[in-house]
PDB file of N, CA and C in Angstrom:
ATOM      1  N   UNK A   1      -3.131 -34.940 229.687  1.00  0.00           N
ATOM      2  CA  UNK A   1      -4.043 -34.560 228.616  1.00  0.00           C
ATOM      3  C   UNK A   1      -5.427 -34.324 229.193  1.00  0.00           C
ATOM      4  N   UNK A   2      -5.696 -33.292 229.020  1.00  0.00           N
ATOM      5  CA  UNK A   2      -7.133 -32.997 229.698  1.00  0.00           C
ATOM      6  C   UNK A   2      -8.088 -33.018 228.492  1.00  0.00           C
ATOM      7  N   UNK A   3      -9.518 -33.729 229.023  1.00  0.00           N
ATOM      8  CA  UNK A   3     -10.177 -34.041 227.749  1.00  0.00           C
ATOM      9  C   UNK A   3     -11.644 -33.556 228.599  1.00  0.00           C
ATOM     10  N   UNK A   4     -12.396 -32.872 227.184  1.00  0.00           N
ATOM     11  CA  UNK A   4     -13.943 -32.798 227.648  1.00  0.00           C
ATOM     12  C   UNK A   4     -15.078 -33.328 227.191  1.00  0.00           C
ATOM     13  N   UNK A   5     -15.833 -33.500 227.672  1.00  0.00           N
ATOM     14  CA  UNK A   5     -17.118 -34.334 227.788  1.00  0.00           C
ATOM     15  C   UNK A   5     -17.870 -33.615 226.680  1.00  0.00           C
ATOM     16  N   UNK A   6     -18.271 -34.239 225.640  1.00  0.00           N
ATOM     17  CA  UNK A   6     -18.907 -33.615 224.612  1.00  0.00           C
ATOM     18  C   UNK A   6     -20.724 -34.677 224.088  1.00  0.00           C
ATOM     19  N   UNK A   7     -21.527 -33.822 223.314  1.00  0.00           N
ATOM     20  CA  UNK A   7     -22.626 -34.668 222.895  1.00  0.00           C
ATOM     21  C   UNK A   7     -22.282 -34.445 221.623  1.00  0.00           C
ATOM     22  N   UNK A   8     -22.978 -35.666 220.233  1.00  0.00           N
ATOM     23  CA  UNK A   8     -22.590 -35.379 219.251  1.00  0.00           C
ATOM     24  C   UNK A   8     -23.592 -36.170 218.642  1.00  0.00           C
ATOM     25  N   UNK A   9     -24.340 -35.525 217.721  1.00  0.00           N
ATOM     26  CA  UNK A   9     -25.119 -35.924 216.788  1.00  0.00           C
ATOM     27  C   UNK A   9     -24.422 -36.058 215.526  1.00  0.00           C
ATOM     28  N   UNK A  10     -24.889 -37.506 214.794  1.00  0.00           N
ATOM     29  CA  UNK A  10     -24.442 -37.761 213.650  1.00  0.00           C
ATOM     30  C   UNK A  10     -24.989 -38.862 212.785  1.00  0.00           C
ATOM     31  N   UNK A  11     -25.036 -38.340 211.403  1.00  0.00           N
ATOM     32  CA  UNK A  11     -26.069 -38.709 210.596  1.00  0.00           C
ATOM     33  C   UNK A  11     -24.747 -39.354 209.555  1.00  0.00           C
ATOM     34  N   UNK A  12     -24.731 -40.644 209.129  1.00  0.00           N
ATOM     35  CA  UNK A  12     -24.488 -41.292 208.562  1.00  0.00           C
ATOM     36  C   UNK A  12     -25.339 -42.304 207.388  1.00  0.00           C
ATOM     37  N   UNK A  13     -24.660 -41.633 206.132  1.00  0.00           N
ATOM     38  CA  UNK A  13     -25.293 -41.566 204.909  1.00  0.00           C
ATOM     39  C   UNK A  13     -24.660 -42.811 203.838  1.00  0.00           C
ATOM     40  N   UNK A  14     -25.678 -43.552 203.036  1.00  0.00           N
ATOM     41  CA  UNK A  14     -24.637 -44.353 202.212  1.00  0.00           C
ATOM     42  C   UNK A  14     -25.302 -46.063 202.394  1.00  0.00           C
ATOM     43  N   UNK A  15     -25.281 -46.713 201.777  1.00  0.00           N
ATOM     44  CA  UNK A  15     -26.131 -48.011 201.819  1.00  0.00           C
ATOM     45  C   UNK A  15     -25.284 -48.622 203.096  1.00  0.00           C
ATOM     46  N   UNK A  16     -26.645 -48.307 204.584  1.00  0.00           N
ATOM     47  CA  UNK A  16     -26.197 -48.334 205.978  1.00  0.00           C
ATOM     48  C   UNK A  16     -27.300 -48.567 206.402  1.00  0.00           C
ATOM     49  N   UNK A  17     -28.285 -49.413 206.032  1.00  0.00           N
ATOM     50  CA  UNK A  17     -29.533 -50.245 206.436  1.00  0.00           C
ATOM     51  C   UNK A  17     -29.493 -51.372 205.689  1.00  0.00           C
ATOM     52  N   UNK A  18     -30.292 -52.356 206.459  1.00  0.00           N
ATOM     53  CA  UNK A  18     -29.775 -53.840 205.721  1.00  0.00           C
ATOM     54  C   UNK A  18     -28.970 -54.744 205.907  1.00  0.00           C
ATOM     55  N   UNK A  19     -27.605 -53.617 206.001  1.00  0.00           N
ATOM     56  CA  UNK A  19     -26.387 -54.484 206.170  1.00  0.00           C
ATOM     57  C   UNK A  19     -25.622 -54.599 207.296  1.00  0.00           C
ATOM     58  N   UNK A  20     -26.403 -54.529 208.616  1.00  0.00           N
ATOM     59  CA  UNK A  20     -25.631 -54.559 209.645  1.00  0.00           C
ATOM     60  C   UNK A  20     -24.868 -53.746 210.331  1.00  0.00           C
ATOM     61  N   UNK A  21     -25.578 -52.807 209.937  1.00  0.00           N
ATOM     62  CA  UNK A  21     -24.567 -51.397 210.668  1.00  0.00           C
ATOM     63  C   UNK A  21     -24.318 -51.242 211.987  1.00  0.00           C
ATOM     64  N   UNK A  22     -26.091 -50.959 211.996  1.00  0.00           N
ATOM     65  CA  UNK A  22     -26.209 -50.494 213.370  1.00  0.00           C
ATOM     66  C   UNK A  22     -25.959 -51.368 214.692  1.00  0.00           C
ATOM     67  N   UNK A  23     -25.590 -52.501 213.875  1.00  0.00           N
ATOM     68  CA  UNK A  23     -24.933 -53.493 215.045  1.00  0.00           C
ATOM     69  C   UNK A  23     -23.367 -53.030 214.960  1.00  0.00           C
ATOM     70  N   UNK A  24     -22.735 -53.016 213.975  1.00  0.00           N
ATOM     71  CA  UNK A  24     -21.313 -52.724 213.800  1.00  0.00           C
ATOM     72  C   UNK A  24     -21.218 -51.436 214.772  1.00  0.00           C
ATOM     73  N   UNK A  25     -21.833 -50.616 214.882  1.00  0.00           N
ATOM     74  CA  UNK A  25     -21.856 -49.537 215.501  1.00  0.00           C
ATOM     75  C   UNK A  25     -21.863 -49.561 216.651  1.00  0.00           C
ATOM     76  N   UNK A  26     -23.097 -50.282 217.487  1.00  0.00           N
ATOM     77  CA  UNK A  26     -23.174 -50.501 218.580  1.00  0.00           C
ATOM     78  C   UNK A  26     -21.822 -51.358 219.147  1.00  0.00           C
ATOM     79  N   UNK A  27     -21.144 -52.275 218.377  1.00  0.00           N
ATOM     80  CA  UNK A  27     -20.162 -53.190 218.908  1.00  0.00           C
ATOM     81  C   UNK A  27     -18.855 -51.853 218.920  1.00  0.00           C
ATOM     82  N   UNK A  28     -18.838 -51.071 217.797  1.00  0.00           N
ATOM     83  CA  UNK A  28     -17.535 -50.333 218.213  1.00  0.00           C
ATOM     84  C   UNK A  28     -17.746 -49.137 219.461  1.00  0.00           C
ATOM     85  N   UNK A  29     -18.972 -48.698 219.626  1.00  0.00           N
ATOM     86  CA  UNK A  29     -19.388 -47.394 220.655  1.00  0.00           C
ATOM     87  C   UNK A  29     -19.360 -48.496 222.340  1.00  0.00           C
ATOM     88  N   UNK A  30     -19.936 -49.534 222.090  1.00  0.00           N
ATOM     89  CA  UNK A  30     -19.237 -50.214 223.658  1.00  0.00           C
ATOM     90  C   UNK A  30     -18.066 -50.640 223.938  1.00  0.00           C
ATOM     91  N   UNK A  31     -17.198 -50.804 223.055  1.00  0.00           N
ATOM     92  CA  UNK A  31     -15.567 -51.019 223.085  1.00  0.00           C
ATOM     93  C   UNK A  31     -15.157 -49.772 223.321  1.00  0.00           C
ATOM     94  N   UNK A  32     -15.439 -48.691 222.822  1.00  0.00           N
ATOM     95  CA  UNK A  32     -14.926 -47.342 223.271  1.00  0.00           C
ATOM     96  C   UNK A  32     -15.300 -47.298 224.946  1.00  0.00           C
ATOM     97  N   UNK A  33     -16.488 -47.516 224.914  1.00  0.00           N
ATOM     98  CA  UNK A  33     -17.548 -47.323 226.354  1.00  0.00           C
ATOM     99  C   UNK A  33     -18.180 -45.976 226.343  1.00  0.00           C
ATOM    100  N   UNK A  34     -18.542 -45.932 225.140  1.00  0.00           N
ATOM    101  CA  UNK A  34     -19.099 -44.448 224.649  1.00  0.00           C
ATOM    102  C   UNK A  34     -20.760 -44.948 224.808  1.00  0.00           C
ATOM    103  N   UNK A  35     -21.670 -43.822 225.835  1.00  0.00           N
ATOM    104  CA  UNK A  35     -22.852 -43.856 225.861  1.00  0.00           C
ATOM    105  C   UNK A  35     -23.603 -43.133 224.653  1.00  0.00           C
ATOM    106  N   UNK A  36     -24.824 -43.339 224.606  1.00  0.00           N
ATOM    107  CA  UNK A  36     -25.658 -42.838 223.545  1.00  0.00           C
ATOM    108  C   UNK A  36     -26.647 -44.230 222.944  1.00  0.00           C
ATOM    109  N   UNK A  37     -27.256 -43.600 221.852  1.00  0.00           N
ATOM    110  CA  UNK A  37     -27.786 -44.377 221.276  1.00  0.00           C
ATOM    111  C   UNK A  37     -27.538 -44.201 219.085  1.00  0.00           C
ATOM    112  N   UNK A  38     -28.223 -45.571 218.314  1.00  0.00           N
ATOM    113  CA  UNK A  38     -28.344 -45.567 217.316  1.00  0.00           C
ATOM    114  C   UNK A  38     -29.615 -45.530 216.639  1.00  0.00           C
ATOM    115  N   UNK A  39     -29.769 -45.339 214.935  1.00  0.00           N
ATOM    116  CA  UNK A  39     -31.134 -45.644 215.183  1.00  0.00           C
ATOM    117  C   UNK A  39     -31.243 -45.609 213.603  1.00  0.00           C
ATOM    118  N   UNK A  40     -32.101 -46.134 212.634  1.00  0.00           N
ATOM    119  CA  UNK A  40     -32.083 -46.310 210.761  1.00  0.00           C
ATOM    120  C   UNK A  40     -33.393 -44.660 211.116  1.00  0.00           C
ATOM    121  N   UNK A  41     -33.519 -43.810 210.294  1.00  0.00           N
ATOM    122  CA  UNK A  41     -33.890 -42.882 209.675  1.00  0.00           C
ATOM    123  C   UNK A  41     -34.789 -43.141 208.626  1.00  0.00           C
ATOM    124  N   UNK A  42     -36.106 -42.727 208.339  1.00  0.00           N
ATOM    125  CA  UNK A  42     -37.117 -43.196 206.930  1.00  0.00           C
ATOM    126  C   UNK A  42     -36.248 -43.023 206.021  1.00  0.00           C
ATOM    127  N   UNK A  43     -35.680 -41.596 205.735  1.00  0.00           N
ATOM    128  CA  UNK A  43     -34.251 -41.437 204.822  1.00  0.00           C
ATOM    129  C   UNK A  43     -33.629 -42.233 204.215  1.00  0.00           C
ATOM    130  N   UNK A  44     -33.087 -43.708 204.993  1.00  0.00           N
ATOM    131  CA  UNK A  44     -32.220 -44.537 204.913  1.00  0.00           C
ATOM    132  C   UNK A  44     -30.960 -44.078 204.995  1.00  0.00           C
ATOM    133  N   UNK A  45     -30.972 -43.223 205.971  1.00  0.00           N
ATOM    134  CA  UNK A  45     -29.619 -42.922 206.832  1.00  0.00           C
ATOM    135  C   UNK A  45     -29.902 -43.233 208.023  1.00  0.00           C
ATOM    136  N   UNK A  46     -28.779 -43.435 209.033  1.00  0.00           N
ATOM    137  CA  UNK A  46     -28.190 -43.745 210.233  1.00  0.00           C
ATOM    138  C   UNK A  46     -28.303 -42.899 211.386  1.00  0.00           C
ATOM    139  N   UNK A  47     -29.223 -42.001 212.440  1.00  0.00           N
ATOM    140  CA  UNK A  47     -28.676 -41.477 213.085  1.00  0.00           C
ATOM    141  C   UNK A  47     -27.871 -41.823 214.213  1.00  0.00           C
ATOM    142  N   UNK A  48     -27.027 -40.825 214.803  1.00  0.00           N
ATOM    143  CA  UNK A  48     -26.546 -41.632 216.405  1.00  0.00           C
ATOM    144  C   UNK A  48     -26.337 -40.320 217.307  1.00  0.00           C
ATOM    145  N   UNK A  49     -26.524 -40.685 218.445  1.00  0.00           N
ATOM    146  CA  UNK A  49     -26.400 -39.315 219.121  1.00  0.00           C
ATOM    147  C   UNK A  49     -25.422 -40.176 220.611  1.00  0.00           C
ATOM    148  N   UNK A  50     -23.743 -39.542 220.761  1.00  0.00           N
ATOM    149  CA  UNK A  50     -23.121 -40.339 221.652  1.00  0.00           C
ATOM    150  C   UNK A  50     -22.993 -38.645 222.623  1.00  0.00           C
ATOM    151  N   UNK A  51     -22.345 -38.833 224.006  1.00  0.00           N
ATOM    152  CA  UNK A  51     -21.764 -38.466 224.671  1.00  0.00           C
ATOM    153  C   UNK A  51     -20.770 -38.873 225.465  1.00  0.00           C
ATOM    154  N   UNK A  52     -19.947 -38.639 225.272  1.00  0.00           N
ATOM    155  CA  UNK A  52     -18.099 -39.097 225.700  1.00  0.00           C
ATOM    156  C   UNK A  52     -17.354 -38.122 225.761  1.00  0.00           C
ATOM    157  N   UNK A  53     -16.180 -38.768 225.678  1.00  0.00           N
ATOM    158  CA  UNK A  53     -15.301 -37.557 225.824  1.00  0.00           C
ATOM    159  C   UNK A  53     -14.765 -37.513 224.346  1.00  0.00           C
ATOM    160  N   UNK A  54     -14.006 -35.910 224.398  1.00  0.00           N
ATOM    161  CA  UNK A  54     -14.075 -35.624 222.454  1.00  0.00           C
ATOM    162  C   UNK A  54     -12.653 -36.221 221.653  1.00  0.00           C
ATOM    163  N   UNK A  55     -11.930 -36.543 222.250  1.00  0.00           N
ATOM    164  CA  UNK A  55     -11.517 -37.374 221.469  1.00  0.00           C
ATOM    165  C   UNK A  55     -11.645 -38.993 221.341  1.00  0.00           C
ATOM    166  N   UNK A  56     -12.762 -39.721 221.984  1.00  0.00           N
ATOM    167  CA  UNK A  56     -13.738 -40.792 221.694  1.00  0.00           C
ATOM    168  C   UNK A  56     -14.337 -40.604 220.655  1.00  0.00           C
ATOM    169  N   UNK A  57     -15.311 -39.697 220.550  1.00  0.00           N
ATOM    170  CA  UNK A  57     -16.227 -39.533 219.726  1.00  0.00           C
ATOM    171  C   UNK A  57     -14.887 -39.019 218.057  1.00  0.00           C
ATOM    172  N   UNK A  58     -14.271 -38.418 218.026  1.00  0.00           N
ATOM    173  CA  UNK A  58     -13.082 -38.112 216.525  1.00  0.00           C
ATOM    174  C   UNK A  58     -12.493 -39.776 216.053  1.00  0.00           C
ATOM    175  N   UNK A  59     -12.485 -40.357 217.633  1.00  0.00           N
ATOM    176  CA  UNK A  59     -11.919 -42.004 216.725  1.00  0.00           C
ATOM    177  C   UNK A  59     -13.397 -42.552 216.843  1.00  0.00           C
ATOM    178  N   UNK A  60     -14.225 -42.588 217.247  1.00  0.00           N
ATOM    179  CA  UNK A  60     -15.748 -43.242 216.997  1.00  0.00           C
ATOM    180  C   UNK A  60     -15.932 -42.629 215.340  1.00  0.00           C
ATOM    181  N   UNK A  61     -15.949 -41.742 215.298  1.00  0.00           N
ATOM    182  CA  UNK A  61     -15.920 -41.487 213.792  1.00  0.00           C
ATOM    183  C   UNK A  61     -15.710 -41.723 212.716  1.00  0.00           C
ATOM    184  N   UNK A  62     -13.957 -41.867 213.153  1.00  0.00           N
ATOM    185  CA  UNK A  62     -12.876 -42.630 212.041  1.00  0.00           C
ATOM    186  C   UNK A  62     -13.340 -44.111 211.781  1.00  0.00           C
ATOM    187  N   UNK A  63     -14.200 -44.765 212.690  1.00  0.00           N
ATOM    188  CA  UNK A  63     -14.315 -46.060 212.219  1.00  0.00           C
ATOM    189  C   UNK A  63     -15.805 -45.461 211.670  1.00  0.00           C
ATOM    190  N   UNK A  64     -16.949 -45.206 211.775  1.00  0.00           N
ATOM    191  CA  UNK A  64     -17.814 -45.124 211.332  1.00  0.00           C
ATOM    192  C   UNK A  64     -17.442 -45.121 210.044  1.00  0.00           C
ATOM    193  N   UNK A  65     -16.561 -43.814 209.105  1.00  0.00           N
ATOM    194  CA  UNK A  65     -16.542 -43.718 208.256  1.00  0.00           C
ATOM    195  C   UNK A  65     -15.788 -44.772 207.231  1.00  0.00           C
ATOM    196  N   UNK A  66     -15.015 -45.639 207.650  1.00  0.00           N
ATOM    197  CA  UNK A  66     -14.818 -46.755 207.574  1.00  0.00           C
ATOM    198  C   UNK A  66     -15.947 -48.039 206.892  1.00  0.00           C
ATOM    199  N   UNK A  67     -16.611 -48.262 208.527  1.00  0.00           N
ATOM    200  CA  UNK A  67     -18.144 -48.723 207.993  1.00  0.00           C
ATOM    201  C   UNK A  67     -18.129 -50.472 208.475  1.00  0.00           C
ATOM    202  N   UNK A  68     -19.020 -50.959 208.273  1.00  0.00           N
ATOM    203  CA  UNK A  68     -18.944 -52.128 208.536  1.00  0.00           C
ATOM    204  C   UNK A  68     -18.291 -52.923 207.262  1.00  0.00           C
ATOM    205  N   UNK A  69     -18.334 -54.604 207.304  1.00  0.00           N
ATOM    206  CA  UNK A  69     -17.505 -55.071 206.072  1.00  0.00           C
ATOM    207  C   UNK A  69     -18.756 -54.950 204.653  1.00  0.00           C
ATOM    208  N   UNK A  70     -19.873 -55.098 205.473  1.00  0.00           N
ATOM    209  CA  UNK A  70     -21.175 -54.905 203.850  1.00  0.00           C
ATOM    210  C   UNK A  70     -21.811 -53.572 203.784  1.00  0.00           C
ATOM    211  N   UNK A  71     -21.367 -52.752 204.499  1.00  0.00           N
ATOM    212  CA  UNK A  71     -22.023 -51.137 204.298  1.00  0.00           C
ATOM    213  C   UNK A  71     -21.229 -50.571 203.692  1.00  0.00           C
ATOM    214  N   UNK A  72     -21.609 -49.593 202.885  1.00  0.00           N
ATOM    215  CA  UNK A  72     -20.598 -48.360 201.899  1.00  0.00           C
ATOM    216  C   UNK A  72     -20.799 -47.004 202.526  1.00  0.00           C
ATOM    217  N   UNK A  73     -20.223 -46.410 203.197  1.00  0.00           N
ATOM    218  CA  UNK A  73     -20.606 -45.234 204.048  1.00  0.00           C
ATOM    219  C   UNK A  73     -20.389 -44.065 202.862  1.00  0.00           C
ATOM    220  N   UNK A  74     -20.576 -42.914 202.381  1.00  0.00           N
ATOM    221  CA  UNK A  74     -20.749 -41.999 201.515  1.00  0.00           C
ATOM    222  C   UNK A  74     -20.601 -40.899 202.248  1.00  0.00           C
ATOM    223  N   UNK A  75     -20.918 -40.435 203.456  1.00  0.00           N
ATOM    224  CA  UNK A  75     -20.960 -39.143 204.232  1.00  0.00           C
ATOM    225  C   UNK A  75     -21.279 -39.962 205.765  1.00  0.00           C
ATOM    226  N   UNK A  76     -20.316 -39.054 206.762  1.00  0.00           N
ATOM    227  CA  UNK A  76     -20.609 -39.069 208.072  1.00  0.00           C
ATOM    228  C   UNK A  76     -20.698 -37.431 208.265  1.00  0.00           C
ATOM    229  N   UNK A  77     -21.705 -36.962 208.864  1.00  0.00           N
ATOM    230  CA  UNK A  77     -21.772 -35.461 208.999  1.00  0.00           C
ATOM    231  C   UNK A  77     -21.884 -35.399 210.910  1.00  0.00           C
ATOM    232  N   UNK A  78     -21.364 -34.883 211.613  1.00  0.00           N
ATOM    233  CA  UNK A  78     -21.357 -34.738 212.890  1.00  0.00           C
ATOM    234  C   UNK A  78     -21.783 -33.055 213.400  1.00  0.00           C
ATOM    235  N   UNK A  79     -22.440 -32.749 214.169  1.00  0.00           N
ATOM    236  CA  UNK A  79     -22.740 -32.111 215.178  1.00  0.00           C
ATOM    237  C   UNK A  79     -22.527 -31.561 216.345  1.00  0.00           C
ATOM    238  N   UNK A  80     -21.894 -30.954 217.261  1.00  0.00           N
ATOM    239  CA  UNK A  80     -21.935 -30.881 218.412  1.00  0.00           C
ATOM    240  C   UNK A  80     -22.888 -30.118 219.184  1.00  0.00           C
ATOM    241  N   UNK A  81     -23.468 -30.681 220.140  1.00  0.00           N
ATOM    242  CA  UNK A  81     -24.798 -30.054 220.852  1.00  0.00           C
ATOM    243  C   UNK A  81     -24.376 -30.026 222.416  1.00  0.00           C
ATOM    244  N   UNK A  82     -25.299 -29.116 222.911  1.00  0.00           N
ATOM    245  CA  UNK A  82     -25.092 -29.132 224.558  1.00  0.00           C
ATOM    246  C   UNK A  82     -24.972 -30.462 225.156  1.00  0.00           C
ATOM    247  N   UNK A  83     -23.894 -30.821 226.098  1.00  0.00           N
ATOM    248  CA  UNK A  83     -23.859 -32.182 226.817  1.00  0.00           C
ATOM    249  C   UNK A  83     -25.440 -32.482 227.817  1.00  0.00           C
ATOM    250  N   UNK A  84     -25.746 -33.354 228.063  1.00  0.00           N
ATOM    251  CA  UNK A  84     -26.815 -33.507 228.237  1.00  0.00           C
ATOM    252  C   UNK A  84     -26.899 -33.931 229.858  1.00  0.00           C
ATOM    253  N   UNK A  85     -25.849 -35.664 229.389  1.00  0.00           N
ATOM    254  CA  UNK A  85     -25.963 -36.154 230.313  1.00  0.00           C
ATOM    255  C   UNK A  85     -26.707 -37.245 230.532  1.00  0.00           C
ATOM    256  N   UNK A  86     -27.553 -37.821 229.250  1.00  0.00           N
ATOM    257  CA  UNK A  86     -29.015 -38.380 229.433  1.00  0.00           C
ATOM    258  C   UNK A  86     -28.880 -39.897 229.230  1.00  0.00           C
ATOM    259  N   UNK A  87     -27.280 -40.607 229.067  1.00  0.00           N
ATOM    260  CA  UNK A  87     -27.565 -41.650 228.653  1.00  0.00           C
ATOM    261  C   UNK A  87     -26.278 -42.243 229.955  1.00  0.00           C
ATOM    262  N   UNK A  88     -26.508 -43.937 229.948  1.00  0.00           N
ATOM    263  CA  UNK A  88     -25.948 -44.202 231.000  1.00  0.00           C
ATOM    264  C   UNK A  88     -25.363 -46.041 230.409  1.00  0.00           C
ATOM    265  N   UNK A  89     -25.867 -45.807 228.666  1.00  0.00           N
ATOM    266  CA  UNK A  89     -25.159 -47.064 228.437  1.00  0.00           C
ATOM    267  C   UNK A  89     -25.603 -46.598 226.219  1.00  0.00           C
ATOM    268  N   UNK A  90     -25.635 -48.015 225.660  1.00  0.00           N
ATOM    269  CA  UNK A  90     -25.034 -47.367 224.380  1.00  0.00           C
ATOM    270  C   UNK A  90     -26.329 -48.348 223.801  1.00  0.00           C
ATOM    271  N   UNK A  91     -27.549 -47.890 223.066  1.00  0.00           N
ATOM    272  CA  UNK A  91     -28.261 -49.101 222.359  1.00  0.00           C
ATOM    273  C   UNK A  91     -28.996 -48.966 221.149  1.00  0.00           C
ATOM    274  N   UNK A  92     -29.520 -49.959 220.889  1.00  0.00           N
ATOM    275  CA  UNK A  92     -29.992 -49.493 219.295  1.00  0.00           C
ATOM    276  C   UNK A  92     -31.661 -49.310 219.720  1.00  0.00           C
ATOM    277  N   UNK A  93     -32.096 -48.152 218.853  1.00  0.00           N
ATOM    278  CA  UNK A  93     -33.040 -48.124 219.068  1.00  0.00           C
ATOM    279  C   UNK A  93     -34.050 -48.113 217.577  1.00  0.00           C
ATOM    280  N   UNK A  94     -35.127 -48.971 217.940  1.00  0.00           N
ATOM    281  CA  UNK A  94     -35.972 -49.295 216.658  1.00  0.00           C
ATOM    282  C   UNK A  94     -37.276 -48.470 216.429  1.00  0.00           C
ATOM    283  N   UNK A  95     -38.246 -48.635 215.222  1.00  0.00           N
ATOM    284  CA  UNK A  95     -39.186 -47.752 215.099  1.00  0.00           C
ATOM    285  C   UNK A  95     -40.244 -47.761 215.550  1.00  0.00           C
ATOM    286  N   UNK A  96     -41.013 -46.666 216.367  1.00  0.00           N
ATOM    287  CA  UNK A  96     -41.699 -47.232 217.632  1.00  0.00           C
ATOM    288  C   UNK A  96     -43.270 -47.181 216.904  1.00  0.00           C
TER     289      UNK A  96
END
């Protein structure tokens, strides 16, 4: 099975601040061993931007949309953008 290296932006919508997401997130994207980062949005949506390989990122998804046990996810919308290359581990990042 030959697989390719993809980047993927994705905005995850739905009461997903507060409740522990972006930790839930971070715990399932290092079990994959999927690099990138997370991050809460003024919005009160979720962004995340991973690079892996593409069928990582289709089951990184399937659980996102899932969600943690106290988040209600409503929309996961995904992206694909030029691979980058730019990340070398997976973390949350806060508002600077």
């Amino acid at each position: 099975m030959e697989s390719k290296k993809v980047r993927a932006e994705i905005v995850v919508s739905g009461l997903v601040q507060g409740v522990g997401f972006r930790y839930f997130v971070y715990n399932e994207a290092t079990q994959l061993k999927i690099n990138g980062f997370v991050q809460n949005l003024y919005t009160g949506e979720v962004y995340i931007v991973v690079e892996t390989e593409e069928y990582l990122v289709k089951n990184f998804v399937e659980k996102l949309k899932i969600g943690s046990s106290r988040s209600i996810v409503k929309n996961v919308f995904v992206s694909y953008k030029e691979l980058k290359n730019e990340f070398t581990n997976f973390r949350i990042k806060y508002y600077e």
